[in-house]
Protein backbone atom coordinates (compact mmCIF):
# COMPACT_ATOMS: atom_id res chain seq x y z
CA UNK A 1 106.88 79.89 87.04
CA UNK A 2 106.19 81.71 90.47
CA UNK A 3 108.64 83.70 92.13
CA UNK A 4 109.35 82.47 95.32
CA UNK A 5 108.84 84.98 98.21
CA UNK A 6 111.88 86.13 100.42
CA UNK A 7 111.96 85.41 103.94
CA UNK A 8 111.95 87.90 106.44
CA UNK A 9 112.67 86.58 110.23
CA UNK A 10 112.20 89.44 113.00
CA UNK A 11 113.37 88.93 116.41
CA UNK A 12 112.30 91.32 118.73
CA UNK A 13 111.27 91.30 122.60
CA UNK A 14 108.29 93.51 121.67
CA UNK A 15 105.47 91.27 120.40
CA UNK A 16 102.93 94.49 119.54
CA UNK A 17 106.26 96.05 116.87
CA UNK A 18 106.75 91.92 115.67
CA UNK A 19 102.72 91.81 114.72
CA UNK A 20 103.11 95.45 112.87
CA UNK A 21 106.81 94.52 111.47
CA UNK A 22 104.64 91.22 109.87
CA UNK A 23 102.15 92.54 108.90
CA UNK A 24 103.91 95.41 106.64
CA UNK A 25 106.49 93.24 104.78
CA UNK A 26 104.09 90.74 104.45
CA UNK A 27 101.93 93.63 102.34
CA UNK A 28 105.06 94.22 100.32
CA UNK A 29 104.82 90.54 99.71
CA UNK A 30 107.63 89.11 101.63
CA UNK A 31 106.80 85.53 103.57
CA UNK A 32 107.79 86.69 107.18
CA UNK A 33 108.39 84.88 110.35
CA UNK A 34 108.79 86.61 113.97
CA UNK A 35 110.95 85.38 117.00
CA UNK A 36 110.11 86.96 120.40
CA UNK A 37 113.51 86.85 121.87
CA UNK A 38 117.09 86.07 121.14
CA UNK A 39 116.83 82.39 122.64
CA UNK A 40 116.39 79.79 119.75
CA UNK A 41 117.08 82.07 116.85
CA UNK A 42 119.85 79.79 115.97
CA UNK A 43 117.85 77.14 115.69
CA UNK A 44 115.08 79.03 113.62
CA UNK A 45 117.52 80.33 111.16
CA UNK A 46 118.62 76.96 110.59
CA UNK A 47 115.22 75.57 110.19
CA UNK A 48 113.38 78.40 108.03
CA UNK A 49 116.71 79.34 106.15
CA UNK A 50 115.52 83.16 106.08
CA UNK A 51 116.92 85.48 103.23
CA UNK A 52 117.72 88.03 105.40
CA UNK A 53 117.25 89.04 109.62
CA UNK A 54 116.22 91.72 111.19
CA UNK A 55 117.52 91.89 114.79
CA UNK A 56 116.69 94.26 117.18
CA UNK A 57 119.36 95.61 119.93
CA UNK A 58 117.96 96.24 122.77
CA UNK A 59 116.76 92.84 124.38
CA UNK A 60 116.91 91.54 127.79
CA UNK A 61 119.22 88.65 128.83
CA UNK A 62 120.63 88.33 125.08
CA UNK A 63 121.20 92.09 123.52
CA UNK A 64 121.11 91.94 119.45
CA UNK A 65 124.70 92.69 119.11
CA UNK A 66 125.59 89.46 120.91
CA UNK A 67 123.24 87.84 119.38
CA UNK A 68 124.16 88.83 116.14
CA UNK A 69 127.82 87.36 117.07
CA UNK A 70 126.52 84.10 117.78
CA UNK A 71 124.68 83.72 115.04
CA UNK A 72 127.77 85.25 112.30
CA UNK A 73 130.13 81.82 113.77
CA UNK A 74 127.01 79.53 112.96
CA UNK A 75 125.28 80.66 110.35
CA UNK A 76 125.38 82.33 106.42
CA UNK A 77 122.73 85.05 106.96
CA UNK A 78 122.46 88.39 106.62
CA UNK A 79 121.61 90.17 109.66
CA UNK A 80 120.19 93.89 109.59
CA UNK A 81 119.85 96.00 113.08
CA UNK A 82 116.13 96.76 113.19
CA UNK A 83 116.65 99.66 116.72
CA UNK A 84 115.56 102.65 117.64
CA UNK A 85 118.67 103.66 118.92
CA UNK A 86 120.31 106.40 117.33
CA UNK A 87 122.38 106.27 113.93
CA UNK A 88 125.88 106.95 115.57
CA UNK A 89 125.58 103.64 117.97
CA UNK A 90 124.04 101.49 115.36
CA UNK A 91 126.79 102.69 112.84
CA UNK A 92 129.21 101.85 115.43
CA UNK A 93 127.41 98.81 116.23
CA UNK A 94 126.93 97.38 112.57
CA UNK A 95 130.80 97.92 112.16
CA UNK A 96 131.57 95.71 115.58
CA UNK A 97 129.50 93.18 114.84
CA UNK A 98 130.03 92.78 110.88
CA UNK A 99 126.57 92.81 109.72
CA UNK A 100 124.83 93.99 106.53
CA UNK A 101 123.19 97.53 107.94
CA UNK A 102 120.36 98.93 110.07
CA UNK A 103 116.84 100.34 109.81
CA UNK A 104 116.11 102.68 112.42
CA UNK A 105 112.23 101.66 113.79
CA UNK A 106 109.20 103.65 113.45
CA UNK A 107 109.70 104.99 109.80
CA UNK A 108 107.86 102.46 107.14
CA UNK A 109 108.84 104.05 104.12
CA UNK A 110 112.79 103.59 105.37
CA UNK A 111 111.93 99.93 107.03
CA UNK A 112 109.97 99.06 103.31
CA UNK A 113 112.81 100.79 101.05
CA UNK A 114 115.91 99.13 103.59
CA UNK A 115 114.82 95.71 103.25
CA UNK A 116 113.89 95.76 99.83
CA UNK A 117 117.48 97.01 99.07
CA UNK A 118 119.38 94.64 101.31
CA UNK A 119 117.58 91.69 99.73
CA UNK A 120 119.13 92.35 96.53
């Protein structure tokens, strides 16, 4: 029998880190889906059903952190902070907003290692 793949949706306002973020946990053999801004994402979560998001913070009009709100009253997903802010507000900001951790961006080997651990 073959092992389903987990899903992976990113949502992130930069479309050149969504095409790298893809194309990396797709290598590690995840089936991953992007989203290029926090508009619809309730919607897409409902409709793809992903294992697991990764959300960035820092977004016009809709941050993450709201976002991530929103989505907690609608929807049974984990969400992960996927920022390059630094560890003290994304601590800070995972506790507010009552999701499953962060990833800080730019380090693969932590972004690779993160997910695979959260999607346990």
């Amino acid at each position: 029998m073959e092992k389903f793949k987990k899903k992976i949706l990113v949502v992130d306002d930069d479309e050149m880190l969504l095409m790298a973020t893809k194309e990396l946990l797709t290598a590690e053999g995840y089936d991953v889906a992007t989203h290029v801004s926090g508009f619809g994402v309730i919607n897409r979560i409902t409709t793809s059903r992903p294992d697991i998001v990764l959300l960035d913070i820092n977004m016009p009009a809709l941050s993450g952190d709201n976002l991530a709100k929103l989505v907690l009253q609608r929807c049974d997903v984990p969400i992960v902070f996927h920022s390059s802010n630094d560890e003290d507000s994304l601590r800070r900001a995972v506790a507010e907003c009552r999701v499953k951790g962060y990833i800080c961006k730019g380090d693969i080997f932590d972004l690779k290692r993160k997910v695979a651990t959260y999607l346990l």
